[in-house]
Every structure is written in C-alpha cells, then in structure tokens.
C-alpha atoms as a PDB file:
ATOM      1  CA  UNK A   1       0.000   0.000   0.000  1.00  0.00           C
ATOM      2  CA  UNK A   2       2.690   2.194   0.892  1.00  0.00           C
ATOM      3  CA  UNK A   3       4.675   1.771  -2.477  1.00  0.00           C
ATOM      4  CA  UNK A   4       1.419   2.606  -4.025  1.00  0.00           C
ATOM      5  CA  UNK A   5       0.867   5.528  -2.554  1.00  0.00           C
ATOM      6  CA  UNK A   6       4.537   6.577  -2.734  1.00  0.00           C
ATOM      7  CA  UNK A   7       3.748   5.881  -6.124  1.00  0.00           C
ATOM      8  CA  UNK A   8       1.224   7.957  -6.637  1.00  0.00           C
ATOM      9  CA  UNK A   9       2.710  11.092  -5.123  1.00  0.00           C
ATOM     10  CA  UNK A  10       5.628  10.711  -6.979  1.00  0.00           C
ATOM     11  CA  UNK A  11       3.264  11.068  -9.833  1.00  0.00           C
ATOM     12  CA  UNK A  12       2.024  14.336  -8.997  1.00  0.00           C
ATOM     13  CA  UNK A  13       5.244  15.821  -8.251  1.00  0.00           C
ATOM     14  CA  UNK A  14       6.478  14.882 -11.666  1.00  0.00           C
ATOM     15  CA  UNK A  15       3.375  16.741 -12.903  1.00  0.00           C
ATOM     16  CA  UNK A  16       4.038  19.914 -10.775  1.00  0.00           C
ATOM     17  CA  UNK A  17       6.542  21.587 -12.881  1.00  0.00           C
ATOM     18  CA  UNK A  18       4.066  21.199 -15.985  1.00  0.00           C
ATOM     19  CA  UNK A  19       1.287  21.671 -14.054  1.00  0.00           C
ATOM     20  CA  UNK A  20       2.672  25.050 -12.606  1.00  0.00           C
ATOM     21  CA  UNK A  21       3.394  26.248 -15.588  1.00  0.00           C
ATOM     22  CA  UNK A  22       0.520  26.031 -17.256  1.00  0.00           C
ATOM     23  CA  UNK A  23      -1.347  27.927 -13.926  1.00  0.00           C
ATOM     24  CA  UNK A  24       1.307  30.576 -14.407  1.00  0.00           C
ATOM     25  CA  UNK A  25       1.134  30.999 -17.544  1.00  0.00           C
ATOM     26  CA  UNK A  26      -2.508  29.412 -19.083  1.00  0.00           C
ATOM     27  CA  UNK A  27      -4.141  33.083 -18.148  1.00  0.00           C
ATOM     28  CA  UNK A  28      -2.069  34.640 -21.161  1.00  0.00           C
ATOM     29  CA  UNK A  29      -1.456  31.883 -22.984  1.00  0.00           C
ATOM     30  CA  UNK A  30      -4.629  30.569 -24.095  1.00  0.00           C
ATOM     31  CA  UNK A  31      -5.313  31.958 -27.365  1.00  0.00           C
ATOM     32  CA  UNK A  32      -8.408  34.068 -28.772  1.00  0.00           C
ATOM     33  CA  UNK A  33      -9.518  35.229 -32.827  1.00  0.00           C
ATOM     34  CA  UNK A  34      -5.878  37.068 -32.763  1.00  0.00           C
ATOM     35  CA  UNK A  35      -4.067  33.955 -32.553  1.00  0.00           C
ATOM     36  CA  UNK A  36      -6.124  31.443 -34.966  1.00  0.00           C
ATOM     37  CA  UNK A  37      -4.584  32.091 -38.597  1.00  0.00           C
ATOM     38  CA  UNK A  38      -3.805  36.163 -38.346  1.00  0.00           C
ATOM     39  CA  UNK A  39       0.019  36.036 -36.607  1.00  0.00           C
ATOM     40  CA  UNK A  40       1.497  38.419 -38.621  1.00  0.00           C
ATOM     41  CA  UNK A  41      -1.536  40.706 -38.857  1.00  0.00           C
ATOM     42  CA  UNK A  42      -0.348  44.576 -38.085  1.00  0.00           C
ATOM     43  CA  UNK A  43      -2.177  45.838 -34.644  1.00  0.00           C
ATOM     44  CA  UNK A  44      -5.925  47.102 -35.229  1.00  0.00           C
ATOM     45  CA  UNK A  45      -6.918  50.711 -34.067  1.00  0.00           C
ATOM     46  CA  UNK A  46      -9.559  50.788 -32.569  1.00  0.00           C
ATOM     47  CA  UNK A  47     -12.061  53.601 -33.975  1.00  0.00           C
ATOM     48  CA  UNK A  48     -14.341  56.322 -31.804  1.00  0.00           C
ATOM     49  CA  UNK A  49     -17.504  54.477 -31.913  1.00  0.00           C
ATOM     50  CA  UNK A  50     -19.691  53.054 -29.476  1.00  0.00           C
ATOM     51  CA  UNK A  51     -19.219  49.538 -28.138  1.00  0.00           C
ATOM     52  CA  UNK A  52     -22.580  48.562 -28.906  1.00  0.00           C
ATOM     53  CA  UNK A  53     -22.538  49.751 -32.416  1.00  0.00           C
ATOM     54  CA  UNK A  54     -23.316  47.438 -35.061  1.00  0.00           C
ATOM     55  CA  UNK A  55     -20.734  46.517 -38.102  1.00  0.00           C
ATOM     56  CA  UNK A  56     -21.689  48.556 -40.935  1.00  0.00           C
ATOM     57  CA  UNK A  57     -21.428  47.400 -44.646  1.00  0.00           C
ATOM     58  CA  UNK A  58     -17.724  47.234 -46.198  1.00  0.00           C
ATOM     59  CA  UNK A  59     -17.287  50.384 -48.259  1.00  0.00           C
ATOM     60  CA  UNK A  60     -16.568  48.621 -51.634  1.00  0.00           C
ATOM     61  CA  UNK A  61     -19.322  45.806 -51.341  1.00  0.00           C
ATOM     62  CA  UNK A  62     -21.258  45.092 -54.298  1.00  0.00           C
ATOM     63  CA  UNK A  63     -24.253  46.615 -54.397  1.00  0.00           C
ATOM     64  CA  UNK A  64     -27.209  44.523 -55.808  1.00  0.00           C
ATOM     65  CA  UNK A  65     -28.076  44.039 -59.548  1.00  0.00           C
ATOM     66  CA  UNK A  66     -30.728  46.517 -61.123  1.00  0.00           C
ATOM     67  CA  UNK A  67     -32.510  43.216 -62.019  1.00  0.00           C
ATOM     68  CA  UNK A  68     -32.993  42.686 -58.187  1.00  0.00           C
ATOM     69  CA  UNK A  69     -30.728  39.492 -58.285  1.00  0.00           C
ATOM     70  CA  UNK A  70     -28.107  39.836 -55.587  1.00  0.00           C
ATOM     71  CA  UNK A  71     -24.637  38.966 -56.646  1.00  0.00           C
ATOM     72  CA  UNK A  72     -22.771  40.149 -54.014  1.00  0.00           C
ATOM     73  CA  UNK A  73     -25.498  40.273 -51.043  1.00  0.00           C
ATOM     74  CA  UNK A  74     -24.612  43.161 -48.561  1.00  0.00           C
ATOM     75  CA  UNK A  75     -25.107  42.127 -44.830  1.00  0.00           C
ATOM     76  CA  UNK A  76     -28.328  44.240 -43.625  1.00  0.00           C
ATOM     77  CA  UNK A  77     -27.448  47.271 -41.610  1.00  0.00           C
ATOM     78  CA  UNK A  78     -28.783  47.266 -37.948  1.00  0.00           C
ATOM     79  CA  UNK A  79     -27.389  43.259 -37.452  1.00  0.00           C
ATOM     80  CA  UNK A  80     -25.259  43.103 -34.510  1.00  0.00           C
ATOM     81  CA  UNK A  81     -22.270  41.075 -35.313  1.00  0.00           C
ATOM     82  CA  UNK A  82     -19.528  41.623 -32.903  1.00  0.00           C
ATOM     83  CA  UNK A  83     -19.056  44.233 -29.634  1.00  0.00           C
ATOM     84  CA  UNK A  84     -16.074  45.811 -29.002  1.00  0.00           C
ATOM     85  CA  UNK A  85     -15.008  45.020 -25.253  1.00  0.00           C
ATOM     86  CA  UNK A  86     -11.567  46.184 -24.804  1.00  0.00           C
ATOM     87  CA  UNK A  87      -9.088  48.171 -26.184  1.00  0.00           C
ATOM     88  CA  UNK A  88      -5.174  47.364 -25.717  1.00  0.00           C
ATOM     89  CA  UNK A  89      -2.972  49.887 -27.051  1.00  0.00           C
ATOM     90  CA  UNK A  90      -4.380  50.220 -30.105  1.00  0.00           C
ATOM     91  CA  UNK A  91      -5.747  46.194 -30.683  1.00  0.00           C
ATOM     92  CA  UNK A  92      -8.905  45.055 -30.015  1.00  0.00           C
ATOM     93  CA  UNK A  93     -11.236  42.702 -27.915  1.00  0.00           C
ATOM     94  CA  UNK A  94     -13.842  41.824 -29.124  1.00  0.00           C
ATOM     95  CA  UNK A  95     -17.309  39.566 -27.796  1.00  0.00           C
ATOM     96  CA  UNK A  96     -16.244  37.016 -29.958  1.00  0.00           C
ATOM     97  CA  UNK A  97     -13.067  36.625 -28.282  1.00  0.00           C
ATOM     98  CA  UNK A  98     -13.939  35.862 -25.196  1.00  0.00           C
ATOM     99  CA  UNK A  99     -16.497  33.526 -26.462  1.00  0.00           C
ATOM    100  CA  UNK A 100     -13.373  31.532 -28.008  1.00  0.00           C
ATOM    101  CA  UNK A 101     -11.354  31.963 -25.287  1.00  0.00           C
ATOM    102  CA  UNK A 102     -13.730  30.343 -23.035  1.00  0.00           C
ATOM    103  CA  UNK A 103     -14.198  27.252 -25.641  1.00  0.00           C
ATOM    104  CA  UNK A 104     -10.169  27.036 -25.496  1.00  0.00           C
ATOM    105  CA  UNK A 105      -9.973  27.165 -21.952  1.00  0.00           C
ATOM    106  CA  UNK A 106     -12.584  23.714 -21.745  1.00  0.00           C
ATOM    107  CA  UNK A 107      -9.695  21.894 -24.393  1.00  0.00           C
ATOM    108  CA  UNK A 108      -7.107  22.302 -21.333  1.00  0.00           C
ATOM    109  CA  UNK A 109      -5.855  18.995 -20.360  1.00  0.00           C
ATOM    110  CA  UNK A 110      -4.311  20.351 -16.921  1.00  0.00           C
ATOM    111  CA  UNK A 111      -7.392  22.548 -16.204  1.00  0.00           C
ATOM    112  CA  UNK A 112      -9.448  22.294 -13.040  1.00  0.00           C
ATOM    113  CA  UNK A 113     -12.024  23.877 -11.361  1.00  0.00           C
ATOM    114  CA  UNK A 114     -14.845  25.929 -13.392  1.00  0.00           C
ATOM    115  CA  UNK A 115     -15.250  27.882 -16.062  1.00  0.00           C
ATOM    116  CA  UNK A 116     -13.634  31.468 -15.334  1.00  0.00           C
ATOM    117  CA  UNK A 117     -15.895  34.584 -15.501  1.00  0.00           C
ATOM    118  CA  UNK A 118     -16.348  36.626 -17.941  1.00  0.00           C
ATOM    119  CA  UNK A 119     -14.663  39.509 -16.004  1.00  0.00           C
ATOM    120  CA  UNK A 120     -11.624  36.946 -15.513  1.00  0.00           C
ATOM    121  CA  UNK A 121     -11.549  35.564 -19.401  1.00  0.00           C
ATOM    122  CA  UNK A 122     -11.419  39.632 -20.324  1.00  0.00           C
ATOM    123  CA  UNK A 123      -8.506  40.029 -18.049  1.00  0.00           C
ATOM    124  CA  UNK A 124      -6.757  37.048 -19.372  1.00  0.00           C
ATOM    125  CA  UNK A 125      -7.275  38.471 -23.034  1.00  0.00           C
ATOM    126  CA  UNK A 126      -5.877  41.678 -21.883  1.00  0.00           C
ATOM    127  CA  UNK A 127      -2.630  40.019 -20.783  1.00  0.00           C
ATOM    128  CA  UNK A 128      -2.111  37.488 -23.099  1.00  0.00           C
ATOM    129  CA  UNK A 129      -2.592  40.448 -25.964  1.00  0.00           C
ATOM    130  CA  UNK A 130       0.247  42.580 -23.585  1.00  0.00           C
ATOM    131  CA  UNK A 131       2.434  39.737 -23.846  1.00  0.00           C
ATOM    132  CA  UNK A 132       1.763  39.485 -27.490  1.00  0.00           C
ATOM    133  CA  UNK A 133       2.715  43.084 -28.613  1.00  0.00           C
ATOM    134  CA  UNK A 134       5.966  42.644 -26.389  1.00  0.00           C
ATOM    135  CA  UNK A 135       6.782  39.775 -28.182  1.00  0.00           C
ATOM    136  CA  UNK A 136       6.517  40.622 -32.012  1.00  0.00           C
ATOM    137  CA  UNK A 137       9.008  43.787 -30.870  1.00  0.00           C
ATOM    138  CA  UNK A 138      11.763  40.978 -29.998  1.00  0.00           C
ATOM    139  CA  UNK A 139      13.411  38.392 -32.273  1.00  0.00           C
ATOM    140  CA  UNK A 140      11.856  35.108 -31.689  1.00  0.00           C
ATOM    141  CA  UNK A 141      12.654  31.449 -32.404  1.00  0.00           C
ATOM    142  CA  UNK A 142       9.878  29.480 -34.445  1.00  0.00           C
ATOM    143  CA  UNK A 143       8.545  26.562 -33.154  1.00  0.00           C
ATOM    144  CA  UNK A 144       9.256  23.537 -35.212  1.00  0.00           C
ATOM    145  CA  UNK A 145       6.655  21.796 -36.753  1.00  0.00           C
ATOM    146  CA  UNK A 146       8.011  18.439 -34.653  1.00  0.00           C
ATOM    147  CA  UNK A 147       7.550  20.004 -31.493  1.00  0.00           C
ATOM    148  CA  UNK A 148       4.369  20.959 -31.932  1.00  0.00           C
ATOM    149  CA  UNK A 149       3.330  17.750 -33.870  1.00  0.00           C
ATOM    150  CA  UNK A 150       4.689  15.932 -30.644  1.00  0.00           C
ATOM    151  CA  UNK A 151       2.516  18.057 -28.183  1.00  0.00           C
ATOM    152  CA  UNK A 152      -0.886  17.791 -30.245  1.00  0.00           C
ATOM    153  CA  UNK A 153       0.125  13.831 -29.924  1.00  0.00           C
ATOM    154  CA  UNK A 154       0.452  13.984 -26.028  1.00  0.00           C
ATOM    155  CA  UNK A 155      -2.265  16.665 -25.489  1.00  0.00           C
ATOM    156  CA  UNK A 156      -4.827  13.707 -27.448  1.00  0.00           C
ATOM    157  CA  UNK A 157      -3.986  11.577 -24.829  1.00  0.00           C
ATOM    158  CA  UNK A 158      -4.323  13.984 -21.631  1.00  0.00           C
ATOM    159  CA  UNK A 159      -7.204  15.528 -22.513  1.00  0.00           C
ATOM    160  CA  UNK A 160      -9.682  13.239 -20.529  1.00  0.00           C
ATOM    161  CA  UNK A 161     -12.541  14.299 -22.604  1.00  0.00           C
ATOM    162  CA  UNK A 162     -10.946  12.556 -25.581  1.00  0.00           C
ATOM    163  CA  UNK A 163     -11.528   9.102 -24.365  1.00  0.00           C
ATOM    164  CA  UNK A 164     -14.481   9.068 -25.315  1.00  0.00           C
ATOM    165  CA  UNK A 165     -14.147  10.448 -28.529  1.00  0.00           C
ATOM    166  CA  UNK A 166     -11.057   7.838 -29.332  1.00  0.00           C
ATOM    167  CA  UNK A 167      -9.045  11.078 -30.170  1.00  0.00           C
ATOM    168  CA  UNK A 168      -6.054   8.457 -30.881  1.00  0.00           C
ATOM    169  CA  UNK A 169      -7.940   8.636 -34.371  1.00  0.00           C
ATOM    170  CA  UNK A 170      -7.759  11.199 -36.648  1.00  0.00           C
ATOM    171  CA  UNK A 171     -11.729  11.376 -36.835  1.00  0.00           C
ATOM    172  CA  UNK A 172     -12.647  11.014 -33.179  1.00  0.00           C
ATOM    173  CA  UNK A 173      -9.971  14.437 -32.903  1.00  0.00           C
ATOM    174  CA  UNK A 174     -11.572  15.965 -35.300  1.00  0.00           C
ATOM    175  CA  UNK A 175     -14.843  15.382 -33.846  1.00  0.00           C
ATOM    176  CA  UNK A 176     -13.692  16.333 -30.488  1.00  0.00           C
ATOM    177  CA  UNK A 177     -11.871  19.945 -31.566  1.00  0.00           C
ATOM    178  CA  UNK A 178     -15.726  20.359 -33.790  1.00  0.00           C
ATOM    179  CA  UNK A 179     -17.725  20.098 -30.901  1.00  0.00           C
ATOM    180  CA  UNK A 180     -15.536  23.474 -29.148  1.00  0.00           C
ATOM    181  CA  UNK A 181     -15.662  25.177 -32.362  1.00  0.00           C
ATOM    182  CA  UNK A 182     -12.229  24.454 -33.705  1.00  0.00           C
ATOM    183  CA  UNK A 183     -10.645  23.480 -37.006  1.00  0.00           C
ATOM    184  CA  UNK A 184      -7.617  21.165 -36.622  1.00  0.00           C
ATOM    185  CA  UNK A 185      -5.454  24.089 -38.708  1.00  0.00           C
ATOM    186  CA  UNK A 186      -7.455  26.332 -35.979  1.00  0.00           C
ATOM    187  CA  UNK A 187      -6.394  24.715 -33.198  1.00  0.00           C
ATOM    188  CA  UNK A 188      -3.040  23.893 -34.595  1.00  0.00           C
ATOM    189  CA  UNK A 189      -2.443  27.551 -35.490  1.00  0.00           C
ATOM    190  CA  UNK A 190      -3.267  28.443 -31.678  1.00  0.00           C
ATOM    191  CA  UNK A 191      -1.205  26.006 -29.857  1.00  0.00           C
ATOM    192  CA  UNK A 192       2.108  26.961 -32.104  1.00  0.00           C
ATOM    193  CA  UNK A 193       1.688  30.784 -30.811  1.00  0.00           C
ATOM    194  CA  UNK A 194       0.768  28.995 -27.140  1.00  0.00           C
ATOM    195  CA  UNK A 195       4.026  27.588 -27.504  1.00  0.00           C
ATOM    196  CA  UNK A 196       5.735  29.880 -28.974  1.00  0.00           C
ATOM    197  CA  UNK A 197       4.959  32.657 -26.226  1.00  0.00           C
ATOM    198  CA  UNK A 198       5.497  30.187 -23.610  1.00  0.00           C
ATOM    199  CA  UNK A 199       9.135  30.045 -24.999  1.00  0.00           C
ATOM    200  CA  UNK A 200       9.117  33.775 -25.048  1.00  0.00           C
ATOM    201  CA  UNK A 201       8.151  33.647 -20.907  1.00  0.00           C
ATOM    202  CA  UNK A 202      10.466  31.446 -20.074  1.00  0.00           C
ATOM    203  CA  UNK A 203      13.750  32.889 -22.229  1.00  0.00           C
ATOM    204  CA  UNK A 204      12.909  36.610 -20.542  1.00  0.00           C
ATOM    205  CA  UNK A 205      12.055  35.565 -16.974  1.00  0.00           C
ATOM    206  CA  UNK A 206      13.665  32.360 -16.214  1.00  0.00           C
ATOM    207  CA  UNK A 207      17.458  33.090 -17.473  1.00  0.00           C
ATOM    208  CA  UNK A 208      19.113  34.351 -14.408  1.00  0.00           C
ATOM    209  CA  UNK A 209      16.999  32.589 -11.742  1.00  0.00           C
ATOM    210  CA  UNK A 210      18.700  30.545  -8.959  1.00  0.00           C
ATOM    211  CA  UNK A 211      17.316  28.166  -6.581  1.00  0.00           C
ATOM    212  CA  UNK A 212      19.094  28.245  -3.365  1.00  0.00           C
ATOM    213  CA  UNK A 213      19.959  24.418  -1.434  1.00  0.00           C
ATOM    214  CA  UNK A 214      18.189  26.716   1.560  1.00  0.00           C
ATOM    215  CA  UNK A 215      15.034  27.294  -0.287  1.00  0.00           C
ATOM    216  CA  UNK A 216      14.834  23.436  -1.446  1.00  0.00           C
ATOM    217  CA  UNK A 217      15.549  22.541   1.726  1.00  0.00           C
ATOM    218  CA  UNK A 218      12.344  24.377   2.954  1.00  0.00           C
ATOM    219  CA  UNK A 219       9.804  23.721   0.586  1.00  0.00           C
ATOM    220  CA  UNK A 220      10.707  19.721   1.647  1.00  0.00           C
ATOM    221  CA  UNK A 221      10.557  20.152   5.126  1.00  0.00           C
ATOM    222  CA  UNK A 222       7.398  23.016   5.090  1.00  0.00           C
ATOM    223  CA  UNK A 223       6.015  21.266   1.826  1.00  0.00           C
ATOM    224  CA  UNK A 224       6.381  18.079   1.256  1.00  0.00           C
ATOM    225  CA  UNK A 225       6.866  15.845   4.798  1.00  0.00           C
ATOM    226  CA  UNK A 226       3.719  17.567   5.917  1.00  0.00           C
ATOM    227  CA  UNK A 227       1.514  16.447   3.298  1.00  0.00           C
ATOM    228  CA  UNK A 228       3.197  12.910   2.930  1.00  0.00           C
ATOM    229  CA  UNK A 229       2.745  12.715   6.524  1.00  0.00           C
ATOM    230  CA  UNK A 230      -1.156  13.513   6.379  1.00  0.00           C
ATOM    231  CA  UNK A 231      -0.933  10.654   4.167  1.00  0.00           C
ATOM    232  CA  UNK A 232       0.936   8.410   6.228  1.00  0.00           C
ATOM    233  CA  UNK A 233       3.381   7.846   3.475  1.00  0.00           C
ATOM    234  CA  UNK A 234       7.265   7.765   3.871  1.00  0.00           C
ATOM    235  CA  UNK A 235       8.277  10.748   1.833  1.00  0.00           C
ATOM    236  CA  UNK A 236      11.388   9.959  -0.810  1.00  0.00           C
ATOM    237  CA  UNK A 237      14.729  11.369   0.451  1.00  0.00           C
ATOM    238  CA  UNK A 238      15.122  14.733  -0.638  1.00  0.00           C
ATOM    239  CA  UNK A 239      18.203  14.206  -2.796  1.00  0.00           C
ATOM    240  CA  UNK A 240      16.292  11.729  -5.236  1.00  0.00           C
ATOM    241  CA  UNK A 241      13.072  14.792  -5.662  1.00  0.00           C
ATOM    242  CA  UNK A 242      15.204  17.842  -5.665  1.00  0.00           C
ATOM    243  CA  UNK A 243      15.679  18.447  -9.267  1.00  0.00           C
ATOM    244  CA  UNK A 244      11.305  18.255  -9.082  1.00  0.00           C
ATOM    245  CA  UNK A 245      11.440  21.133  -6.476  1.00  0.00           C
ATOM    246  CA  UNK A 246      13.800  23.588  -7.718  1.00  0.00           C
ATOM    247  CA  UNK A 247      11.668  23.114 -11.199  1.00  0.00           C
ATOM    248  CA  UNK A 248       8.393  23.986  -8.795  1.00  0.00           C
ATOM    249  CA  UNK A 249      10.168  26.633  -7.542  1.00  0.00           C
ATOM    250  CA  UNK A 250      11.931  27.989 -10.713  1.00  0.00           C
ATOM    251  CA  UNK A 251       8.304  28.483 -11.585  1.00  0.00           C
ATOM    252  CA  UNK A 252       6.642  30.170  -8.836  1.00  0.00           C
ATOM    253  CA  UNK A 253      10.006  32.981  -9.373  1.00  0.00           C
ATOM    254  CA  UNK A 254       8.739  32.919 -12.821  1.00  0.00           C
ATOM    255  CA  UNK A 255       5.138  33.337 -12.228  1.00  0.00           C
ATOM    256  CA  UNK A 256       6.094  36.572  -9.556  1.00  0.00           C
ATOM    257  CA  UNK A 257       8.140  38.294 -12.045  1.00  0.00           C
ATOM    258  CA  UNK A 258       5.588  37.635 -15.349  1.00  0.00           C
ATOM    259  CA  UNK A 259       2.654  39.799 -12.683  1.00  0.00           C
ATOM    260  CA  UNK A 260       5.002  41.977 -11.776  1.00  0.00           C
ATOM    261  CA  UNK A 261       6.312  42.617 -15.377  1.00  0.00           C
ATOM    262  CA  UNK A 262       2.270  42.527 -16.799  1.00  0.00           C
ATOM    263  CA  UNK A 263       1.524  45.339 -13.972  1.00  0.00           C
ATOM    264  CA  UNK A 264       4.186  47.614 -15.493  1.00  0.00           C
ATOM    265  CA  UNK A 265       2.930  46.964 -19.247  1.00  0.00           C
ATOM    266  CA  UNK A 266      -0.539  47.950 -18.228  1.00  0.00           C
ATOM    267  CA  UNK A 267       0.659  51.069 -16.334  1.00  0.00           C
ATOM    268  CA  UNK A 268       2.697  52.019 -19.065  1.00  0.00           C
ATOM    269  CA  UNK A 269       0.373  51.203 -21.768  1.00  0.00           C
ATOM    270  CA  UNK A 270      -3.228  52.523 -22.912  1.00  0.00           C
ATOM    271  CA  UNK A 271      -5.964  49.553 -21.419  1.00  0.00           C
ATOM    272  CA  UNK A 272      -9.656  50.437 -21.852  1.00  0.00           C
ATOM    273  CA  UNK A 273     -12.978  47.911 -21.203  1.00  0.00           C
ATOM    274  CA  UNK A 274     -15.476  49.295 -22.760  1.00  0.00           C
ATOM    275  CA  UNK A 275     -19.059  48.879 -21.009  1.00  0.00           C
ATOM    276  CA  UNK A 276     -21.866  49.134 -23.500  1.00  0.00           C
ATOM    277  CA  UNK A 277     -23.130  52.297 -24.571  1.00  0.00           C
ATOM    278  CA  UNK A 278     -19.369  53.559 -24.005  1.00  0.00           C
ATOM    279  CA  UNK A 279     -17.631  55.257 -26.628  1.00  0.00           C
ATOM    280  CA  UNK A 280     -13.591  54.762 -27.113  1.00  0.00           C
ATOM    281  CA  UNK A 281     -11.680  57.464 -26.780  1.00  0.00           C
END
C-alpha cells in the first residue's frame, strides 16, 4: 500500500513543474480570434464608436443588380455582429473573443475547477494580448513543426474528454476539436503561438533565476513531509526529488516576475474595457 501511494505522489510531483506552468502561464497563454490564422496581422486601431454599435457594410461591397438578383449580397445594416469590449494599445477585444477563449480554456488537459468569468476571461485576453505586442518587438525562435506535432500527440492523450471520442484517431480528434468550435489548422495555429509565447516567458524571466539548497531545503521540510505525513506515506529522500522542487520553484520565481512585469505593461500602456453604450476614446 505504501509503495502505491509513494507511487502515486511521486506522480504528482512529476506533474508539478508542468502543471505550474501552465497555472502561471494558461491566463495569457490561451489563445483568442488574434491567434487562430492572423500572426502576422499589423495591430488594429480601434475607432471612436460606441461599443454597442453594429458593423456597418464594407465600403466597396457590391451593391445589388438593377434586375434585383443579388450577386454580391450586402449584410443588412442594424445586425449586430460583434461588440467591441476592450481596447489594448491600439488592438482590439472583441465579444467574440472571449467567447473563443472560453471554448479554449474547456480543451485544457491540466485545467481544473470551473469555467472562469467573464470579467476573468477579459482580463486574461488583456494580458495574453500585452504579452503578445511585447513579443513581435523581440526576435523570436519558431517553433518547429516536430515540437508541436509531438505536443498535439500527447495533449490527445491527456485531454480526458478525448476518451471518449477515441481522439487516438484522426476522426474522433476531429470530432472532439468540432464540438468546441475548432478546425484542426485552428487549433493547430493556436497552440504553435501557445508555444511559442510560452518560450518567449520562459527565455525573458527564467534566465538568471537561482534556486538556493536553503530554499529546497524548505519547501521539503514546510512542503512536502507535511503532506506525505497527512498521508501516512514515507516521503522519498530529498536528494532523489530535488531536481522536481527547484523546477516547482523555478516556476513560482517565474510566475512573480511575469505579474510583476504585466503590472508595469498595463501602467505604461493605454488599457480600456469598454461597457456598453461607451464610446472609445
């Protein structure tokens, strides 16, 4: 029973630095309309108008034929189609976004809990779009197609909803991504830039970072014997988990200096929500 057990914890501290990582970093990471197919789109401005106002017809849309057949069929004026909800320096959030961002937080294999608020998926937009505009200023490496092939492998066999959709096969994924409103090029497209900001976190936060033996030391003894021992478990030594808890700790140093760093953007920067009936300024 013990080994079991011992077994079992050893599981979830193997899990902790991923797991850690992703609750650092999932708030700005998970990607909205900005990241599905448009990466090297230039930043939108956002216009004076209100946030309730409805998109208007594109200026060089063809009008219909004088026969009354409609070639070209203009959408009708008055339709609401999207609602501005934030402006970032210039790009925009819009309803739609947090509608996909909510549908790409349920894919999460790591997630737990429920469904964020609205408030807290608008927030999350805001910093993951902070994040992105520091990012395109700075060379970055691509993320090669193997990598990413080898993540949409593992992330099939996480994601516990995929079970039943036998997402081992290329139809029950397909299937699966369809039912949260995804294409696989979609999805595809939004995990690369997941990764590929990830990268960008971790080269501009965790370079320079050191774990002290002292600090180890403590999160074992403040940590880790307390919960093994609610578990009546012998805990491992410490030498044979320490690499595992200077990763946990690595990081939660991480995770301090991305809030910190996202506080500064947002003083430094122009943020606006928009409530309806608000116009931008």
């Amino acid at each position: 029973m013990k080994a079991r057990a011992q077994t079992t914890m050893g599981r979830r501290l193997e899990g902790a630095g991923a797991f850690l990582l992703n609750t650092v970093a999932v708030f700005v990471l998970m990607t909205g309309r900005l990241w599905a197919g448009q990466a090297a789109v230039a930043p939108k401005a956002a216009a004076a108008v209100p946030a309730n106002a409805t998109a208007a017809a594109p200026a060089n849309a063809t009008a219909p034929a004088a026969s009354g057949s409609v070639a070209n069929p203009v959408p009708a004026l008055g339709v609401e189609l999207d609602r501005l909800v934030a402006v970032v320096n210039g790009d925009v959030i819009l309803e739609s976004d947090i509608d996909e961002e909510r549908r790409f937080e349920e894919v999460q294999p790591y997630r737990s809990g429920p469904t964020s608020t609205r408030d807290r998926l608008i927030e999350r937009l805001i910093d993951r779009t902070l994040i992105l505009q520091q990012s395109e200023l700075e060379p970055h490496e691509e993320v090669a197609d193997k990598d990413l092939d080898a993540q949409i492998a593992r992330l099939r066999k996480d994601i516990p909803a995929c079970k039943q959709y036998h997402c081992e096969t290329d139809d029950g994924w397909r299937k699966y991504l369809g039912d949260h409103g995804f294409t696989e090029a979609e999805f595809r497209s939004r995990w690369k830039q997941r990764m590929r900001l990830l990268k960008f976190i971790e080269a501009r936060f965790r370079n320079g970072i050191t774990i002290k033996d002292s600090e180890i030391q403590a999160y074992y003894e403040k940590t880790m014997l307390p919960e093994y021992a609610k578990r009546n478990v012998t805990p491992p030594k410490l030498d044979t988990i320490q690499k595992r808890i200077e990763e946990v700790l690595l990081q939660q140093e991480v995770g301090a200096l991305l809030q910190d760093w996202l506080k500064s953007l947002r003083a430094q920067g122009s943020v606006q929500i928009i409530t309806p009936g608000e116009v931008t300024q």
